[in-house]
N, C-alpha and C. Protein backbone atom coordinates (compact mmCIF):
# COMPACT_ATOMS: atom_id res chain seq x y z
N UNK A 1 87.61 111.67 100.91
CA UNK A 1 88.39 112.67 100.24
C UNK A 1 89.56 111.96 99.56
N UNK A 2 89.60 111.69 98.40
CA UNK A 2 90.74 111.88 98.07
C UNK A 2 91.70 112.63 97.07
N UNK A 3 93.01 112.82 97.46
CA UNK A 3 93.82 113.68 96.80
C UNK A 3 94.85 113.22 96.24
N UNK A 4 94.98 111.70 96.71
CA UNK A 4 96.60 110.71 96.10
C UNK A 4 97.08 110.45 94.61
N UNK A 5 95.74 110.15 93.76
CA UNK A 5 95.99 110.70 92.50
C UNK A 5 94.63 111.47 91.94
N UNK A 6 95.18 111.63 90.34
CA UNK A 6 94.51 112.68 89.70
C UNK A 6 93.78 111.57 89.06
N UNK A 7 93.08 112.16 87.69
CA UNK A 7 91.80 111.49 86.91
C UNK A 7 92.77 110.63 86.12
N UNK A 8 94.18 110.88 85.74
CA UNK A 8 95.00 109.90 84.53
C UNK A 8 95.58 108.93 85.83
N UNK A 9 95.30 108.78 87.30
CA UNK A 9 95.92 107.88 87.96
C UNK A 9 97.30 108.28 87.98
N UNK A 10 98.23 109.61 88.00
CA UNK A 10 99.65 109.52 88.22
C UNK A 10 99.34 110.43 89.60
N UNK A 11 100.62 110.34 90.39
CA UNK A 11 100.73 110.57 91.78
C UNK A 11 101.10 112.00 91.45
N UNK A 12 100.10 113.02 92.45
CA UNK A 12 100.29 114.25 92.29
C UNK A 12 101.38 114.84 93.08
N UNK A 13 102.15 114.10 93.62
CA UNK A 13 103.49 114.51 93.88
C UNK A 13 104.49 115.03 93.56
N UNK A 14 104.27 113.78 92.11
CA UNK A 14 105.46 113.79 91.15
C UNK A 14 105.39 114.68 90.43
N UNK A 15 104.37 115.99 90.44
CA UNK A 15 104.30 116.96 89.79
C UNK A 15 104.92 118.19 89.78
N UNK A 16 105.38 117.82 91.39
CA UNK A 16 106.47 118.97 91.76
C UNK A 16 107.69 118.25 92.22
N UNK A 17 108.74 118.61 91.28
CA UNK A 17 110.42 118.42 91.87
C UNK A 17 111.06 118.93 92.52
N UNK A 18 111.81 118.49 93.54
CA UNK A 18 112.50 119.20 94.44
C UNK A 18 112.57 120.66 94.18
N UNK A 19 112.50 121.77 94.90
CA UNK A 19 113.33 123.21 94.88
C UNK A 19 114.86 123.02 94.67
N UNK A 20 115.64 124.11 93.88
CA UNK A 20 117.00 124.25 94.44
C UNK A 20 117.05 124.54 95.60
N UNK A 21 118.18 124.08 96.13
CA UNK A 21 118.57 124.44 97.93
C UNK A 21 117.67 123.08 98.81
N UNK A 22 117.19 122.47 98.34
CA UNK A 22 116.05 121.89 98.71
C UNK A 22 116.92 121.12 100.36
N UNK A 23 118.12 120.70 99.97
CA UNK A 23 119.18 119.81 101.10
C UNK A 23 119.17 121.27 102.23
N UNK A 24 119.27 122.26 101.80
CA UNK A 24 119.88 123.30 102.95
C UNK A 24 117.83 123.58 103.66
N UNK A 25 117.13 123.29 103.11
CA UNK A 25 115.84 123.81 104.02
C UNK A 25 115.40 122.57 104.49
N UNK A 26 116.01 121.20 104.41
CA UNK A 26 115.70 120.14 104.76
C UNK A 26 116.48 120.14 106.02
N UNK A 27 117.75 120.51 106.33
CA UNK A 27 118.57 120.92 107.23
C UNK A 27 118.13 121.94 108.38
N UNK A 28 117.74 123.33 107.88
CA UNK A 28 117.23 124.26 108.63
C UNK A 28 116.04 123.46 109.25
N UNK A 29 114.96 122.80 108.24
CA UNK A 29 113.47 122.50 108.98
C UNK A 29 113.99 121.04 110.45
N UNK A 30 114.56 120.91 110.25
CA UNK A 30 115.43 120.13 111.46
C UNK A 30 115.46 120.61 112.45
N UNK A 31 116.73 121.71 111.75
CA UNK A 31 117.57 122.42 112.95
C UNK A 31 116.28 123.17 114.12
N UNK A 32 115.26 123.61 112.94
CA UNK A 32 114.55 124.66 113.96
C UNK A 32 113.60 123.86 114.49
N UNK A 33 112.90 122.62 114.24
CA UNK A 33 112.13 122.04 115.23
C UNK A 33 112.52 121.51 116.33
N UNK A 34 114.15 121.21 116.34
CA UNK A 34 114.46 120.74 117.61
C UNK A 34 114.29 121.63 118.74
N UNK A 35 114.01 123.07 118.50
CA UNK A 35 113.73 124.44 119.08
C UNK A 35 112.57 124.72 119.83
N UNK A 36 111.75 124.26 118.47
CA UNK A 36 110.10 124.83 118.90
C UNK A 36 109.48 123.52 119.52
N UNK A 37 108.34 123.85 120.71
CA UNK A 37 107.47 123.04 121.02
C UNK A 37 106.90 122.39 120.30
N UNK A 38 106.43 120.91 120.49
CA UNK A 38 105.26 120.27 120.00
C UNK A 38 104.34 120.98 120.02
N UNK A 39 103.22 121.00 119.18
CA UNK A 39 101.75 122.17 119.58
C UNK A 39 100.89 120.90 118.96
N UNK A 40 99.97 120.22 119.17
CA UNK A 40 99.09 119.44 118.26
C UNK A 40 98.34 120.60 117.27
N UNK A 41 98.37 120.28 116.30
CA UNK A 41 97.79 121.02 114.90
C UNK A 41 98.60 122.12 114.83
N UNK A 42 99.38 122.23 114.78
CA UNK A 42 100.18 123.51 114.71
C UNK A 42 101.76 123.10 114.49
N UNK A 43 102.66 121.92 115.19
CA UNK A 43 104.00 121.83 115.03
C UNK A 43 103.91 120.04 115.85
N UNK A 44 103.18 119.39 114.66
CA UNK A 44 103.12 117.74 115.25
C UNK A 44 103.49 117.08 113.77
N UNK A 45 103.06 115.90 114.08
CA UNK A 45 103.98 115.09 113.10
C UNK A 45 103.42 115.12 111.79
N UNK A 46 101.82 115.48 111.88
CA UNK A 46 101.85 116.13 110.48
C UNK A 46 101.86 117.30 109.76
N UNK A 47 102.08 117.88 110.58
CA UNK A 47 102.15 119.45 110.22
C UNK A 47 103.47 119.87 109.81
N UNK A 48 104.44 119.15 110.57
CA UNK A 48 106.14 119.06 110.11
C UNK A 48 106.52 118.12 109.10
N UNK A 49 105.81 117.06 109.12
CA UNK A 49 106.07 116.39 107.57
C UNK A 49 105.34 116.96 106.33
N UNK A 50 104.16 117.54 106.24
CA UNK A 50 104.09 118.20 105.45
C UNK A 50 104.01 119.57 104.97
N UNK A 51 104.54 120.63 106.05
CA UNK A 51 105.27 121.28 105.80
C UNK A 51 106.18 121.51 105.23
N UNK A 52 106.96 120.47 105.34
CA UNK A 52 108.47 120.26 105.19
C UNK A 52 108.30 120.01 103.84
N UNK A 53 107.35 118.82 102.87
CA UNK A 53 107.00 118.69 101.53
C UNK A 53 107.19 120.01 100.91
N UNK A 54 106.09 120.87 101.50
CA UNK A 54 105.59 121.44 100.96
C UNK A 54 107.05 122.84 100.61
N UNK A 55 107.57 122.89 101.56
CA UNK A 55 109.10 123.44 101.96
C UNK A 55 109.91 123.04 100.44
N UNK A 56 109.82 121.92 100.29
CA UNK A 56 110.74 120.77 99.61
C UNK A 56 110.56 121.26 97.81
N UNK A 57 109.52 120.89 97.82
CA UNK A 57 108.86 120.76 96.65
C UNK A 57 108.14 122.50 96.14
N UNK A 58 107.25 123.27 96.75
CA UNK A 58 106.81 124.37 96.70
C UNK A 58 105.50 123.95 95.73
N UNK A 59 105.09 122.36 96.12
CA UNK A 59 103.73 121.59 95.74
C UNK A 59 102.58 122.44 96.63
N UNK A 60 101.19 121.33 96.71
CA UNK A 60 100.05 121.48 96.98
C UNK A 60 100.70 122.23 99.13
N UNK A 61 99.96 122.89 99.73
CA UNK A 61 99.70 122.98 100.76
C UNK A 61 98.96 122.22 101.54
N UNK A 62 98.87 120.84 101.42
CA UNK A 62 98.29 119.43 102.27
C UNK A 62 98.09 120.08 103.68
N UNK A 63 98.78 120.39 104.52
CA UNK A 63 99.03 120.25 105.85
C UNK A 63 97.65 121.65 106.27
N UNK A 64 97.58 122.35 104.99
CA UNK A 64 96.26 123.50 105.52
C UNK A 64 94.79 122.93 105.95
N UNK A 65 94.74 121.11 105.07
CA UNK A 65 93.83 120.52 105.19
C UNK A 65 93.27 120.90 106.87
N UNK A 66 94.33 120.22 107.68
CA UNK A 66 93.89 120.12 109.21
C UNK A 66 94.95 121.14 110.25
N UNK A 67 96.02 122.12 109.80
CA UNK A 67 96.43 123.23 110.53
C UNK A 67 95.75 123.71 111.04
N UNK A 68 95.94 123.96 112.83
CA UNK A 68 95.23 124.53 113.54
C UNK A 68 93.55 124.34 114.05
N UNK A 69 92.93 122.91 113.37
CA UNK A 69 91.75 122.18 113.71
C UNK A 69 92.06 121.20 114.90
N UNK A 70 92.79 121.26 115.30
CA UNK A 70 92.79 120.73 116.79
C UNK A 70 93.52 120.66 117.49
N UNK A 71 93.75 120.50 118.86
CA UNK A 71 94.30 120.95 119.99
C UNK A 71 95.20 119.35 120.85
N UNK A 72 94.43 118.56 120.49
CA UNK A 72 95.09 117.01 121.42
C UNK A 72 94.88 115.65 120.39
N UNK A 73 95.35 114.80 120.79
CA UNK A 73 95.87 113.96 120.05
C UNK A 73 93.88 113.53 119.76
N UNK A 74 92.89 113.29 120.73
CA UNK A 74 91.80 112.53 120.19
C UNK A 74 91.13 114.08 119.21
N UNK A 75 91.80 115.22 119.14
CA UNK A 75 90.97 115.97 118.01
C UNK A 75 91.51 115.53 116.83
N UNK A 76 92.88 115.36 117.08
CA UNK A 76 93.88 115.08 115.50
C UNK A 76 92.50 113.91 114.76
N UNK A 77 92.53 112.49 116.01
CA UNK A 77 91.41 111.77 114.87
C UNK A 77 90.29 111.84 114.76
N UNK A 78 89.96 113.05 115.45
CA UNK A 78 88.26 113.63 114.91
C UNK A 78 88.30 114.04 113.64
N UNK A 79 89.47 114.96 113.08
CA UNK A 79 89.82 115.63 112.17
C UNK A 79 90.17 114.90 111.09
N UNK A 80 90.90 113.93 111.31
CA UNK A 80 91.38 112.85 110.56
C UNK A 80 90.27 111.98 110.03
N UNK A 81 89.29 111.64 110.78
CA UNK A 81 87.86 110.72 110.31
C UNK A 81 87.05 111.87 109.26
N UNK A 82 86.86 113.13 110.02
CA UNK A 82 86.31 113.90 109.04
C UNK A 82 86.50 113.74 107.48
N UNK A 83 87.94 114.06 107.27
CA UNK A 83 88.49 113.89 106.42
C UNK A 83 88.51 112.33 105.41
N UNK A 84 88.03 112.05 106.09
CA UNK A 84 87.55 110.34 105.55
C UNK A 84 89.12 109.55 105.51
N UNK A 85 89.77 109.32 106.41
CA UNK A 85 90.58 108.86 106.56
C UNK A 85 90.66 108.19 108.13
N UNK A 86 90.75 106.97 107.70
CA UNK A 86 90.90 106.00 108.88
C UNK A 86 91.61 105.67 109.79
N UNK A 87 93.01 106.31 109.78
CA UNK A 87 94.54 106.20 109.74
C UNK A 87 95.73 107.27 109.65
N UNK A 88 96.64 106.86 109.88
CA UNK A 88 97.91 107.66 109.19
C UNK A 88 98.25 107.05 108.07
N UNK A 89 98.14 105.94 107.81
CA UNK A 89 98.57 105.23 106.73
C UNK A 89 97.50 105.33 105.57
N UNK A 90 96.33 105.33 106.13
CA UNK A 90 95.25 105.70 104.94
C UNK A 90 95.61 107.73 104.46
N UNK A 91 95.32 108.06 105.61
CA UNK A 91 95.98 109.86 104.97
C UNK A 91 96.81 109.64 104.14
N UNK A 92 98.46 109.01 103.99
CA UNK A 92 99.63 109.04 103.68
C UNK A 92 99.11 108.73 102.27
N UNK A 93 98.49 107.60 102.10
CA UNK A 93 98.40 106.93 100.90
C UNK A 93 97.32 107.88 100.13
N UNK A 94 96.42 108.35 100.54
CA UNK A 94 95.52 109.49 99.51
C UNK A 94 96.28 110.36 99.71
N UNK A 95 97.31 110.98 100.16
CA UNK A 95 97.82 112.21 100.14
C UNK A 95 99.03 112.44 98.91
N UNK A 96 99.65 111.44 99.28
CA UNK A 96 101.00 110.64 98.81
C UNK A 96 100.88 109.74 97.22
N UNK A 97 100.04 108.87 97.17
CA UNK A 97 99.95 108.03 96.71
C UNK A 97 100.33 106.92 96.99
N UNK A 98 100.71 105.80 96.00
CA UNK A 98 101.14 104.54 96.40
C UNK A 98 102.47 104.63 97.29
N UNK A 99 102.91 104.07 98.14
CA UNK A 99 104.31 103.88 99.11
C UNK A 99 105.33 103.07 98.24
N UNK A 100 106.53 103.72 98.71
CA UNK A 100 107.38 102.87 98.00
C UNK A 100 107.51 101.71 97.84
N UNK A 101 107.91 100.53 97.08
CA UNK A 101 107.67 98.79 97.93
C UNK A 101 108.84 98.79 99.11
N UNK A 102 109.71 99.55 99.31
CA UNK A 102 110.08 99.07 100.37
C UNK A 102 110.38 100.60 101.12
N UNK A 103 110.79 100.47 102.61
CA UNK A 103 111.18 102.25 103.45
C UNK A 103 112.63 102.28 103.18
N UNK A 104 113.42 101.03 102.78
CA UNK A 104 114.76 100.73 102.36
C UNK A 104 115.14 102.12 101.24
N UNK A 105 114.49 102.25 100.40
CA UNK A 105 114.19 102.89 99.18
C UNK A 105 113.99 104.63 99.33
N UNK A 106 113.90 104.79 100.25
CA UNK A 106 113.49 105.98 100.60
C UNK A 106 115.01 107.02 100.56
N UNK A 107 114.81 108.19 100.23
CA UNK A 107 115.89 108.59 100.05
C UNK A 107 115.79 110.02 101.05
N UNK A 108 116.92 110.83 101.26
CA UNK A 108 116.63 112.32 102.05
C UNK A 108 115.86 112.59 101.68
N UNK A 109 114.58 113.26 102.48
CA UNK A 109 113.64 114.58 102.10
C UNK A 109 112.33 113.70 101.55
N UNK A 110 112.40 112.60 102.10
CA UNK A 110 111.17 111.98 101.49
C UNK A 110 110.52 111.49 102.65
N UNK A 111 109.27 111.73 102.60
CA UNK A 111 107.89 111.10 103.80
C UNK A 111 108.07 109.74 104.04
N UNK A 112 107.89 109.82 105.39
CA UNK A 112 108.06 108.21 105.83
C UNK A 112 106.99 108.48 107.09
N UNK A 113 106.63 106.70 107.21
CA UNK A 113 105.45 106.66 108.77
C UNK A 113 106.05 106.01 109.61
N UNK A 114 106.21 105.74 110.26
CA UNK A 114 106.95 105.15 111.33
C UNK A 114 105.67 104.27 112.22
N UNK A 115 106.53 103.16 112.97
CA UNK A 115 106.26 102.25 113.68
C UNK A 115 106.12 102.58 115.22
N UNK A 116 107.06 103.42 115.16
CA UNK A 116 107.49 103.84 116.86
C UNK A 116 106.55 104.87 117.15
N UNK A 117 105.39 105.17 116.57
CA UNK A 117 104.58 106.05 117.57
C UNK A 117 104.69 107.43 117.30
N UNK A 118 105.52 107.10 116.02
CA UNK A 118 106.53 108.93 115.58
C UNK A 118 105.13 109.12 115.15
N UNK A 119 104.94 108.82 114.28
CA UNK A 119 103.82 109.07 113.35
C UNK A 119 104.78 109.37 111.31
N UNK A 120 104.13 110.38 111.27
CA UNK A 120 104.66 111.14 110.26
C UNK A 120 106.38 111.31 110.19
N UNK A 121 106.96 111.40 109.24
CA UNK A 121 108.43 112.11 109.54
C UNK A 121 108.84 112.35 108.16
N UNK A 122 110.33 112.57 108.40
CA UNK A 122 110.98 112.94 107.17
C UNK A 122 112.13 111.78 106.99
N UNK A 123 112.59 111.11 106.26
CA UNK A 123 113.95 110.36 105.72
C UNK A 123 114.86 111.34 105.45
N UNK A 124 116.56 110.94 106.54
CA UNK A 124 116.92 111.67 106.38
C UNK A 124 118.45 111.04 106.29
N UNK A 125 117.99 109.94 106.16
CA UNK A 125 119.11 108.89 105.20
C UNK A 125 118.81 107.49 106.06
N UNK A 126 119.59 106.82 107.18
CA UNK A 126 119.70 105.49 107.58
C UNK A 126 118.67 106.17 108.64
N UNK A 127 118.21 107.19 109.15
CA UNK A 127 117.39 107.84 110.21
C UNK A 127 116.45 108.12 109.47
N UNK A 128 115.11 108.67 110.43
CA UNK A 128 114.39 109.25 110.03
C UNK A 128 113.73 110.55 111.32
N UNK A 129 113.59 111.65 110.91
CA UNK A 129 113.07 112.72 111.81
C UNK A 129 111.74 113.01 111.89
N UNK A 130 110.99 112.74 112.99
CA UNK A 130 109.56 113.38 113.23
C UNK A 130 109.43 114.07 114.46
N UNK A 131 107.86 114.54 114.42
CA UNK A 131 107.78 115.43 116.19
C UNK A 131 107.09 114.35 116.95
N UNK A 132 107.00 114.01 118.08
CA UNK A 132 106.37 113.53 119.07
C UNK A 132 106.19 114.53 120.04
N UNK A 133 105.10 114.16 121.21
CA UNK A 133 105.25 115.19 122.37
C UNK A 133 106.31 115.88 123.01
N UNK A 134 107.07 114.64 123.25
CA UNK A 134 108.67 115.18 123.60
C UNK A 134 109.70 115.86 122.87
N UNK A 135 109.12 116.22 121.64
CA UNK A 135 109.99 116.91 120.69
C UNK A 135 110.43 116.41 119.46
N UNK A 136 111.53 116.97 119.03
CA UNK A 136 111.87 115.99 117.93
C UNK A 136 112.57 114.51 117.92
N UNK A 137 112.38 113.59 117.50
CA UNK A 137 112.48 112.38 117.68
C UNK A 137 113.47 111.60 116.42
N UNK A 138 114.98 111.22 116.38
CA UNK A 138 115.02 110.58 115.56
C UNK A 138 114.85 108.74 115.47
N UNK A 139 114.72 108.28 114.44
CA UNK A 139 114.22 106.78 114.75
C UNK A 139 115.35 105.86 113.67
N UNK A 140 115.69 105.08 113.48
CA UNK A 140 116.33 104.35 112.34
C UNK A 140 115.08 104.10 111.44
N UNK A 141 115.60 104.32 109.77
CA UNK A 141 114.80 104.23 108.80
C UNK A 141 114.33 103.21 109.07
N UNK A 142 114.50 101.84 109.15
CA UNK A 142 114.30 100.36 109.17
C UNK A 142 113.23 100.28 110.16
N UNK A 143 113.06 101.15 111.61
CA UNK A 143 111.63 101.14 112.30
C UNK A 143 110.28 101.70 111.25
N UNK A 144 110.45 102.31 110.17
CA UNK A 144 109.27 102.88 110.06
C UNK A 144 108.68 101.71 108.65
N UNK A 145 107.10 102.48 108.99
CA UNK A 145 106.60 101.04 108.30
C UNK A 145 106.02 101.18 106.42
N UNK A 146 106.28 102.69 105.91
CA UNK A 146 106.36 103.42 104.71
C UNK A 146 106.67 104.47 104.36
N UNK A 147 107.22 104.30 103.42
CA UNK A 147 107.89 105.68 103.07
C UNK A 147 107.27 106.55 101.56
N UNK A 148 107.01 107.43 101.02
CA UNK A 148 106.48 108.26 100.18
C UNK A 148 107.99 108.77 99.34
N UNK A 149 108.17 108.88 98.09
CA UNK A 149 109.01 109.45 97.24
C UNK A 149 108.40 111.20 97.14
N UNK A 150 109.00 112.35 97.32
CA UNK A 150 108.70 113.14 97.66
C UNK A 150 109.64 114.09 96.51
């Protein structure tokens, strides 16, 4: 499957620009996951990072791909292989497109993967926010290993 670019090769991202308010629902989608449970397929690290895009931007609905198709971490990569994706980093990159050259680069409100096990998250300046089991998790930008312009 892929969805990272279109037939002219530009990143279907860049097709949608931020919303106004975009800083105040980047804030709220924070505030309220530190609230709600982890759920796998329902409120995990990719369902909150691209939610949150999708929040951001009022782009494609990505995250409907695999919402609510599985229950524990070995369905996430049943779901994930289905999908012909090998990875988080392979998803990111057909989803996303190319990664920034560096996570340095990454600015608020933009997709990042992390190193630490986060998985998915959001840049949310020298930090970055994702879900893990234990909840929400922040990490220093500099742990994660790409970031997406969003």
């Amino acid at each position: 499957m892929s969805l990272g670019t279109d037939s002219a090769g530009t990143d279907p991202m860049a097709r949608h620009p931020r919303l106004p308010g975009w800083e105040r629902r980047l804030l709220g989608a924070v505030a309220a996951a530190r609230d709600r449970p982890f759920r796998w397929g329902q409120h995990d690290c990719a369902t909150f990072a691209f939610d949150l895009r999708w929040d951001l931007t009022g782009g494609d609905d990505v995250a409907s791909l695999w919402r609510g198709r599985y229950r524990t971490a070995q369905g996430a990569v049943r779901v994930m292989r289905r999908l012909g994706w090998s990875s988080l980093q392979a998803a990111g990159c057909d989803l996303l497109g190319d990664p920034l050259p560096s996570v340095h680069l990454a600015q608020r409100g933009d997709l990042v993967l992390a190193d630490t096990g986060l998985g998915f998250g959001v840049c949310l300046g020298a930090r970055a926010a994702g879900l893990a089991p234990e909840g929400l998790v922040l990490v220093q930008l500099s742990s994660c290993a790409l970031a997406w312009r969003v």
